[in-house]
C-alpha atoms as a PDB file:
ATOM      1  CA  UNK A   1     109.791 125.548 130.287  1.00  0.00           C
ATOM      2  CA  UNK A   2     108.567 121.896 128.966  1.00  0.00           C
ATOM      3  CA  UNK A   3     109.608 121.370 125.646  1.00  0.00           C
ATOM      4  CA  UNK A   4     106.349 119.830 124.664  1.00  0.00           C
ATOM      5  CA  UNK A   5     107.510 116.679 123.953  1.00  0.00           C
ATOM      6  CA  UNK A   6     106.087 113.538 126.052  1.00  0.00           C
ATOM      7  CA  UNK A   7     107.948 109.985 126.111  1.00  0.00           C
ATOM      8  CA  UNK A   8     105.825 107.740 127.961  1.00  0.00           C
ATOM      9  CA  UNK A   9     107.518 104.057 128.439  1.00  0.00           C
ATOM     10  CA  UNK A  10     105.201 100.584 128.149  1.00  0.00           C
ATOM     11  CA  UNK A  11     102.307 102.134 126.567  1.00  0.00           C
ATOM     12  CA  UNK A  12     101.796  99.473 124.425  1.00  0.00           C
ATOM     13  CA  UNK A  13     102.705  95.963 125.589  1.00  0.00           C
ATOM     14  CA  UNK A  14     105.086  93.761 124.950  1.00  0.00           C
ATOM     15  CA  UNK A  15     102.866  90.755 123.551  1.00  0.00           C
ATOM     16  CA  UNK A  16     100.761  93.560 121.579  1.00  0.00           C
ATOM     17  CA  UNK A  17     104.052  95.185 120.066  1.00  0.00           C
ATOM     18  CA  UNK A  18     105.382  91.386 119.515  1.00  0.00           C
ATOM     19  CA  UNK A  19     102.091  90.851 117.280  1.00  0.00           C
ATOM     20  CA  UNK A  20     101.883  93.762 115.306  1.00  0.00           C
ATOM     21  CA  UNK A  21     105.834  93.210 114.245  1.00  0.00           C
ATOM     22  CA  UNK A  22     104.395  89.471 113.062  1.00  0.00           C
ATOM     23  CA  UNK A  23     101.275  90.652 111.660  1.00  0.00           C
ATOM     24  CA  UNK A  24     103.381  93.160 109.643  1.00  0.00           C
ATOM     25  CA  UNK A  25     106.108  90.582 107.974  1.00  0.00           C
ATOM     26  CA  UNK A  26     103.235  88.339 106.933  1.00  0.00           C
ATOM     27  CA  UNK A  27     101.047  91.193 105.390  1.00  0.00           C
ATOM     28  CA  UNK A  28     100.257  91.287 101.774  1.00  0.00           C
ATOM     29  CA  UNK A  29     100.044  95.551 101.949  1.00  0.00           C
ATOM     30  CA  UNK A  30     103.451  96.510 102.254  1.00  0.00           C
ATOM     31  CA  UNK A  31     104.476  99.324 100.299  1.00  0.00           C
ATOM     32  CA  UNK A  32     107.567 101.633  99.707  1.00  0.00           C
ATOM     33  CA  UNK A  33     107.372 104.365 102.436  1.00  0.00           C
ATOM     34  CA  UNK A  34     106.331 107.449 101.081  1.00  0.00           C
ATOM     35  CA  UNK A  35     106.784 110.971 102.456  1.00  0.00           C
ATOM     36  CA  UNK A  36     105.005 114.340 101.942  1.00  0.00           C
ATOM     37  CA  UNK A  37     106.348 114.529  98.226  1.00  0.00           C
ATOM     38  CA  UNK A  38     105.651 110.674  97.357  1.00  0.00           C
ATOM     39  CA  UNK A  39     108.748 107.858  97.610  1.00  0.00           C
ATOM     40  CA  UNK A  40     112.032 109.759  98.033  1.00  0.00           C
ATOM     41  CA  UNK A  41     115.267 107.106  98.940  1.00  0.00           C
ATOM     42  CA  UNK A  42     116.965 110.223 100.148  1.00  0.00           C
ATOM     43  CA  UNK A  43     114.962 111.560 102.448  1.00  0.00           C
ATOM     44  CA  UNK A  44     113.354 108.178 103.897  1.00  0.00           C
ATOM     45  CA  UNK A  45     113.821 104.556 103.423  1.00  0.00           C
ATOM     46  CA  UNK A  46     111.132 102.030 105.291  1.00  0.00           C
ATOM     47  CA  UNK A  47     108.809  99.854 104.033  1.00  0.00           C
ATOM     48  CA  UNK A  48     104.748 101.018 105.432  1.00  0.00           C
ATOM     49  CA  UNK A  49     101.784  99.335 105.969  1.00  0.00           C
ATOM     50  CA  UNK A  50      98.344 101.225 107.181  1.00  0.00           C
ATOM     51  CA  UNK A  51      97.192  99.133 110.356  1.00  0.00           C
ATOM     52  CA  UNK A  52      93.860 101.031 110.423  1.00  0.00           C
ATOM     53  CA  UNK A  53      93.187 100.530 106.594  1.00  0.00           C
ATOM     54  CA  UNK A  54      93.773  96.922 106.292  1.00  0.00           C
ATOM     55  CA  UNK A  55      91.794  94.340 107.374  1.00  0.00           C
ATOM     56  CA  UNK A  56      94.662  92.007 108.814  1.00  0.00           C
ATOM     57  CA  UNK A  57      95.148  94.361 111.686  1.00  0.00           C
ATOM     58  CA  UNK A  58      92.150  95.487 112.812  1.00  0.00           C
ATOM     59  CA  UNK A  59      92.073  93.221 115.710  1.00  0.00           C
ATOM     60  CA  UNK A  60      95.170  94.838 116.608  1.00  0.00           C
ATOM     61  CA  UNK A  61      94.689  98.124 115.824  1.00  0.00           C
ATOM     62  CA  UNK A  62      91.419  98.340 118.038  1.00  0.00           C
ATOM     63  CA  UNK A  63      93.684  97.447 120.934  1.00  0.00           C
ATOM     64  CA  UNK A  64      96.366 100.193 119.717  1.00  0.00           C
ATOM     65  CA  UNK A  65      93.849 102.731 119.605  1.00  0.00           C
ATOM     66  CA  UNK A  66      92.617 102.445 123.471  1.00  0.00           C
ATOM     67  CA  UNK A  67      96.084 103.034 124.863  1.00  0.00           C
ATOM     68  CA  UNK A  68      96.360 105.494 122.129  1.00  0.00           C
ATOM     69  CA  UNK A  69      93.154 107.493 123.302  1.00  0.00           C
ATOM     70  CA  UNK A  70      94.124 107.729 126.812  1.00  0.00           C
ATOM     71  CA  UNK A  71      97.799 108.835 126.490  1.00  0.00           C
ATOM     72  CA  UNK A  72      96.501 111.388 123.744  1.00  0.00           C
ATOM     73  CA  UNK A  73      93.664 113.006 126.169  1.00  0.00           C
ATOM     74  CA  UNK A  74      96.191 113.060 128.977  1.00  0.00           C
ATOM     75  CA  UNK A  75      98.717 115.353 126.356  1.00  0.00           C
ATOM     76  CA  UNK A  76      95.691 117.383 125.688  1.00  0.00           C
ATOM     77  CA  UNK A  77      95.544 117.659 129.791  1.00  0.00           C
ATOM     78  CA  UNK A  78      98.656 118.830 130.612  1.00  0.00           C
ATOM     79  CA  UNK A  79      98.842 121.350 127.394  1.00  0.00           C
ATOM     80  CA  UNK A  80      95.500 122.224 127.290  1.00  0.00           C
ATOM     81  CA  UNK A  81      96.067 125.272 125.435  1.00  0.00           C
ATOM     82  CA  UNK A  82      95.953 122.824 122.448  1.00  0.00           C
ATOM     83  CA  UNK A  83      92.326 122.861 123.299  1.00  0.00           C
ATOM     84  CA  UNK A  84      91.690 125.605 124.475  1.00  0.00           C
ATOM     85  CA  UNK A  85      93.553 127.882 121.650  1.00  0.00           C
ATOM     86  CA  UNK A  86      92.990 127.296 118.686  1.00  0.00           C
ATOM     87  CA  UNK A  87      88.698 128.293 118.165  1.00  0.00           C
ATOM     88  CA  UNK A  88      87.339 129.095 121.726  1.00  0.00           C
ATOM     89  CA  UNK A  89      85.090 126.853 122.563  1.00  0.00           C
ATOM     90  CA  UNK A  90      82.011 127.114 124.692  1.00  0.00           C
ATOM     91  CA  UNK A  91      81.038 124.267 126.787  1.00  0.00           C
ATOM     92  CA  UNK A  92      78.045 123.614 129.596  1.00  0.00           C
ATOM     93  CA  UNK A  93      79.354 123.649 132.972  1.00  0.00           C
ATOM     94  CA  UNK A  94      79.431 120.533 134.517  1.00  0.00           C
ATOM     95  CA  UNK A  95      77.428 121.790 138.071  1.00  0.00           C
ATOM     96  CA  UNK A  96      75.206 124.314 136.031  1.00  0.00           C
ATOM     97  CA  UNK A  97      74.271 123.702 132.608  1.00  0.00           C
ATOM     98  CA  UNK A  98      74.743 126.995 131.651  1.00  0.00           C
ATOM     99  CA  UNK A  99      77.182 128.239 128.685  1.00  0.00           C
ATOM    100  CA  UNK A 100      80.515 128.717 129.628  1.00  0.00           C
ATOM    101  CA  UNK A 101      83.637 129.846 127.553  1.00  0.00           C
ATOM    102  CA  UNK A 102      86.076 127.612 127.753  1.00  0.00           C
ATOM    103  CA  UNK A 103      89.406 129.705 128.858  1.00  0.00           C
ATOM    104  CA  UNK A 104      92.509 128.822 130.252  1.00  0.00           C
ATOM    105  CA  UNK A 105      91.861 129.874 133.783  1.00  0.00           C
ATOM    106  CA  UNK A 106      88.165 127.977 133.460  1.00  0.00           C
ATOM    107  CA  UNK A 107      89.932 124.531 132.423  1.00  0.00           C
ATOM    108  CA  UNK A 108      90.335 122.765 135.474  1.00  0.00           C
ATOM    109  CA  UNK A 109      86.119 123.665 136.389  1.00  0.00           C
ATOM    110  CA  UNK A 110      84.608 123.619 132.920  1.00  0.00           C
ATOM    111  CA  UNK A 111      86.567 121.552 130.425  1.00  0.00           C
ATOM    112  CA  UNK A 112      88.414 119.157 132.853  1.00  0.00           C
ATOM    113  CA  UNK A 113      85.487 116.929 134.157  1.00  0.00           C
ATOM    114  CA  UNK A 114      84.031 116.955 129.989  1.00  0.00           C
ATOM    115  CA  UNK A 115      87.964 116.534 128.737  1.00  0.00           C
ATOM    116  CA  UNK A 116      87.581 113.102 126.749  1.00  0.00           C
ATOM    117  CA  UNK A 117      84.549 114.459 124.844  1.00  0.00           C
ATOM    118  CA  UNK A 118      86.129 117.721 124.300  1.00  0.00           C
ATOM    119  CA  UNK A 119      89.092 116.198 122.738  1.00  0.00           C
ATOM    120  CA  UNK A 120      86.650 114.058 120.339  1.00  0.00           C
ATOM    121  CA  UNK A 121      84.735 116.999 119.400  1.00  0.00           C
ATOM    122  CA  UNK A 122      87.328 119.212 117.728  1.00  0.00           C
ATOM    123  CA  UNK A 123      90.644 116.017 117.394  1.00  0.00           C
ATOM    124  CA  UNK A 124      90.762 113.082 115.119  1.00  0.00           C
ATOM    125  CA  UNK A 125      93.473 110.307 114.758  1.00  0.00           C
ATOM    126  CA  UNK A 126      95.223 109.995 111.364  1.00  0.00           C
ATOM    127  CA  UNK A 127      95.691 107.172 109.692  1.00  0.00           C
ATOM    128  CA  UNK A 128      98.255 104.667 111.496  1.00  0.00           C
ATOM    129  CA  UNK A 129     101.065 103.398 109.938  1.00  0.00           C
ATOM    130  CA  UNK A 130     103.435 100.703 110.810  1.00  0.00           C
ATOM    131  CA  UNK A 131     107.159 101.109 109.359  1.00  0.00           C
ATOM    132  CA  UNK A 132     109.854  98.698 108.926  1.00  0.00           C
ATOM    133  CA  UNK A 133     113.572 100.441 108.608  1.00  0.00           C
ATOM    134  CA  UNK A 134     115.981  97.946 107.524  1.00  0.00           C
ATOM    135  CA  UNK A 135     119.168  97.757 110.333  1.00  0.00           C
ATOM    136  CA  UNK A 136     122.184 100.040 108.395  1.00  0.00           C
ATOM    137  CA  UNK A 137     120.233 101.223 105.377  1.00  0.00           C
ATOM    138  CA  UNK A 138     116.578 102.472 106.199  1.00  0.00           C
ATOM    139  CA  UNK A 139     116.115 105.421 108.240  1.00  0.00           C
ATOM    140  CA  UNK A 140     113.969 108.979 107.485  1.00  0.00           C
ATOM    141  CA  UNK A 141     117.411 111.103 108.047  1.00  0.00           C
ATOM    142  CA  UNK A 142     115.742 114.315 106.654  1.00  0.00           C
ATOM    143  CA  UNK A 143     114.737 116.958 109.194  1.00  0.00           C
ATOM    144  CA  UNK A 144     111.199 117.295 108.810  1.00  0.00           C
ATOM    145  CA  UNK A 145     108.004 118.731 110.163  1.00  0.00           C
ATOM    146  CA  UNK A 146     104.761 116.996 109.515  1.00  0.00           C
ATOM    147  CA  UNK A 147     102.568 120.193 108.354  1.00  0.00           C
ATOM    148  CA  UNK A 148     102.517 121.457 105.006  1.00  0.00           C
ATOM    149  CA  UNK A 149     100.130 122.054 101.773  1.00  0.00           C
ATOM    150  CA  UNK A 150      98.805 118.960  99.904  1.00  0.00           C
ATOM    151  CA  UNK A 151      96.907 118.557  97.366  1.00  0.00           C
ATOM    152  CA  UNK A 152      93.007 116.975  96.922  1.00  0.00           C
ATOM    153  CA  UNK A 153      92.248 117.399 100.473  1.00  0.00           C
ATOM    154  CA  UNK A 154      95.257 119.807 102.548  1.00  0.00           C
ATOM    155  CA  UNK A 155      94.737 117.145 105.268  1.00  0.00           C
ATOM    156  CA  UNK A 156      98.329 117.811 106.399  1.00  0.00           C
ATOM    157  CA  UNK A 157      97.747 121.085 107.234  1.00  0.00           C
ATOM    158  CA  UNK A 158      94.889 119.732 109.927  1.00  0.00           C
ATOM    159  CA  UNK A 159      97.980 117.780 111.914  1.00  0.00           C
ATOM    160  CA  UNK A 160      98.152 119.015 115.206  1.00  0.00           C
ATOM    161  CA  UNK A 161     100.448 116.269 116.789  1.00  0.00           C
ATOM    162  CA  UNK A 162     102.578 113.885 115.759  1.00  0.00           C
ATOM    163  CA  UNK A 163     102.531 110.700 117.806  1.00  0.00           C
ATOM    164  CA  UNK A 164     104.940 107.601 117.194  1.00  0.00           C
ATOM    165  CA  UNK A 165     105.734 103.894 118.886  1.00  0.00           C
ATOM    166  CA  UNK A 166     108.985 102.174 118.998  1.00  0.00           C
ATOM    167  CA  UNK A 167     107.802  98.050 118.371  1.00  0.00           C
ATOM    168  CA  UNK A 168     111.065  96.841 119.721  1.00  0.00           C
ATOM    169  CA  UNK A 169     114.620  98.351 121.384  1.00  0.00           C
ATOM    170  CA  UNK A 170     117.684  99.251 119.180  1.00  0.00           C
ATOM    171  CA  UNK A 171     120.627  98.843 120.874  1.00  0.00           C
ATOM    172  CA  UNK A 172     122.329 100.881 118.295  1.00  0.00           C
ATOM    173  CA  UNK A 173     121.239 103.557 116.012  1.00  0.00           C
ATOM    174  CA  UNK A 174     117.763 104.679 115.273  1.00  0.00           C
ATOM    175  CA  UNK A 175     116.791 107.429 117.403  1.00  0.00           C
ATOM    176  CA  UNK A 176     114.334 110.019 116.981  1.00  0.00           C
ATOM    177  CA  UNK A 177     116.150 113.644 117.186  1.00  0.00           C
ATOM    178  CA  UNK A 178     114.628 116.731 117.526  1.00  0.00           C
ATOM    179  CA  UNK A 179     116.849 119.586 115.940  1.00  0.00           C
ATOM    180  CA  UNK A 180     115.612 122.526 118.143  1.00  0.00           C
ATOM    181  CA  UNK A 181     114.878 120.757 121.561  1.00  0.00           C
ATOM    182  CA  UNK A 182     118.234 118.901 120.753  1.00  0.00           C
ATOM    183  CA  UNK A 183     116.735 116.049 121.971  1.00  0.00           C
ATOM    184  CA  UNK A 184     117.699 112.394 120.920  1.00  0.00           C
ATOM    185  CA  UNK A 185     115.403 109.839 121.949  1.00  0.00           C
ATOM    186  CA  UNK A 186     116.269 105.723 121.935  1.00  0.00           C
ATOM    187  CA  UNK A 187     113.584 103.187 120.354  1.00  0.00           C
ATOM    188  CA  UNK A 188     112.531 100.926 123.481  1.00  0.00           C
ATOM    189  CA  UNK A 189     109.482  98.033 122.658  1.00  0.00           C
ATOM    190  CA  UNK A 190     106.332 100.118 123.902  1.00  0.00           C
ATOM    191  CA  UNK A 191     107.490 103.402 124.309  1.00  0.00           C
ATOM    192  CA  UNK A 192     105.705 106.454 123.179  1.00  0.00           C
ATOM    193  CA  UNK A 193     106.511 109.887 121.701  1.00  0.00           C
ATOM    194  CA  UNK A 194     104.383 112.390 121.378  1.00  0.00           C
ATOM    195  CA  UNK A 195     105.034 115.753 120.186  1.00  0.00           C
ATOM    196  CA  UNK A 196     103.676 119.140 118.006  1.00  0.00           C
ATOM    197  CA  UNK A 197     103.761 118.483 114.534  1.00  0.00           C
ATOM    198  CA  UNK A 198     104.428 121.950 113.276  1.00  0.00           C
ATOM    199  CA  UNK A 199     108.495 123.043 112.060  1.00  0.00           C
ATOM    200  CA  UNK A 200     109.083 123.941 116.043  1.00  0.00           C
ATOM    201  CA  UNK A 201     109.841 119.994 116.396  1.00  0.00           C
ATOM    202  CA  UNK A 202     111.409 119.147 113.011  1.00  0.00           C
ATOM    203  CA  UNK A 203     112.767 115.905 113.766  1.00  0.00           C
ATOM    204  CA  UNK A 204     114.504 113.369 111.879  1.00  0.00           C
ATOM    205  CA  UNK A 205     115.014 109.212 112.395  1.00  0.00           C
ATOM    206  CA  UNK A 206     118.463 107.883 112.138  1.00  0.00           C
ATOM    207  CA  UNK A 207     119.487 104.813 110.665  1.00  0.00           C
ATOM    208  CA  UNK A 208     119.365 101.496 112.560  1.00  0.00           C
ATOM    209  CA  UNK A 209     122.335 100.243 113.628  1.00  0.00           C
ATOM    210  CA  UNK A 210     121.956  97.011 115.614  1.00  0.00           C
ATOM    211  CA  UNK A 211     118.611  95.334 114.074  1.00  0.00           C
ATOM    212  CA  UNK A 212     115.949  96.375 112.200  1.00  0.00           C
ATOM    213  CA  UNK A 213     113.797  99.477 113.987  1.00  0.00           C
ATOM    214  CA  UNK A 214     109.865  98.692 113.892  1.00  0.00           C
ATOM    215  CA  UNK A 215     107.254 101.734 114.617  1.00  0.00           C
ATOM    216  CA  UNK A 216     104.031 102.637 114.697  1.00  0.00           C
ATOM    217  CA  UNK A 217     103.329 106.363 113.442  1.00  0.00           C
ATOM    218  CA  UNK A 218     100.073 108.646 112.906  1.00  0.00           C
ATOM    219  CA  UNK A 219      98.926 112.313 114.184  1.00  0.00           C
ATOM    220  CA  UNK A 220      96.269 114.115 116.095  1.00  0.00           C
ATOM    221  CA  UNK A 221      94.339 116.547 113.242  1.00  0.00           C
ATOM    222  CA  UNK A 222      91.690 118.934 113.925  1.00  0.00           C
ATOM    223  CA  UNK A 223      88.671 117.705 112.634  1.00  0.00           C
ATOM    224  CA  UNK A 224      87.411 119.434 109.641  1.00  0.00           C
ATOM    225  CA  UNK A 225      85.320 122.692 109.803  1.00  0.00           C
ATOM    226  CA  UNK A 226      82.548 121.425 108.035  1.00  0.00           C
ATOM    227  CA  UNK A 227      82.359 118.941 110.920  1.00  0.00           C
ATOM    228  CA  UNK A 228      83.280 120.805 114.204  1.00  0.00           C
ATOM    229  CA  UNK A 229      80.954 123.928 113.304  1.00  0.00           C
ATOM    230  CA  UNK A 230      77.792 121.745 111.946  1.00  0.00           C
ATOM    231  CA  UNK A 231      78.014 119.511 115.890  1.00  0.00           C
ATOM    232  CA  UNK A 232      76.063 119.877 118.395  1.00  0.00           C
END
């Protein structure tokens, strides 16, 4: 049994990942990192800049956001019960036209061929995040899930995935850890995790050892129900 969680190396390249680490020392945005309950120093210490909120990266983040799409879709592919799950969707079949619900055993006929459009219709991308932790000091050490209640707009609740890129290797220190897949995963310049957001991959980053640890970090959210049920 797969433990749902996908590492995918040279995602991103190395020239991109080499920008977005330059673009981010000479922003004027940087901010204290924050978690769900605001700025905590013992639970996580980075400093955070949005890269799809601020206008110095948007260049950048455009190109982020294609390698992003495709890597996302292709999760979607091989769990497609994320898809296919949560609200049953019914689709047209691609040879017919006619209605179809979309099922698990149906997949590979009726929601494969349509998959891209599928995942737009009911997914969006939170925002994206870059995060500085400084080498033997910052680190998010606190096991942690990235659903729960908030306030104004519950948008954390939406998070279906959690999705993260390492902008450059750490020899030592900094690893991503999953507490029940007791998995430990190494930062490497263009590698991607991907994994379910929910408390069944609570997870926690460990301090930097070797050199500072640069990553990008966002989720995949359902889109809102206002939105999904009013399409189409």
């Amino acid at each position: 049994m797969s433990d749902l969680i996908e590492v995918i190396d040279n995602v991103l390249p190395p020239e991109l990942c080499t920008q977005l680490m330059d673009r981010f020392e000479d922003s004027p945005n940087l901010s204290q990192g924050r978690t769900g309950g605001g700025v905590d120093l013992d639970k996580k210490r980075s400093t955070d800049v949005s890269i799809s909120r601020n206008d110095e990266f948007q260049d950048l983040f455009k190109q982020v956001m294609q390698h992003t799409g495709q890597q996302l879709v292709a999760y979607i592919e091989k769990y497609y019960y994320a898809l296919v799950g949560p609200i049953g969707l019914t689709v047209k079949h691609p040879k017919t036209g006619e209605p179809v619900k979309l099922t698990g055993e149906n997949f590979e006929e009726v929601g494969k061929p349509n998959l891209a459009n599928l995942v737009n219709y009911l997914f969006r991308v939170g925002d994206v995040n870059a995060q500085r932790y400084t080498a033997g000091n910052g680190g998010y050490p606190y096991w942690h899930s990235e659903v729960y209640p908030q306030l104004q707009h519950n948008d954390a609740l939406h998070r279906v995935l959690l999705f993260m890129y390492y902008l450059n290797d750490v020899d030592e220190g900094g690893e991503t850890e999953f507490y029940y897949q007791d998995r430990s995963v190494k930062p490497k310049a263009g590698r991607m995790v991907i994994a379910p957001a929910y408390f069944t991959h609570t997870h926690r980053g460990q301090i930097p050892k070797s050199s500072d640890k640069y990553i990008l970090t966002s989720w995949l959210l359902f889109n809102r129900a206002e939105q999904i049920y009013t399409q189409g």
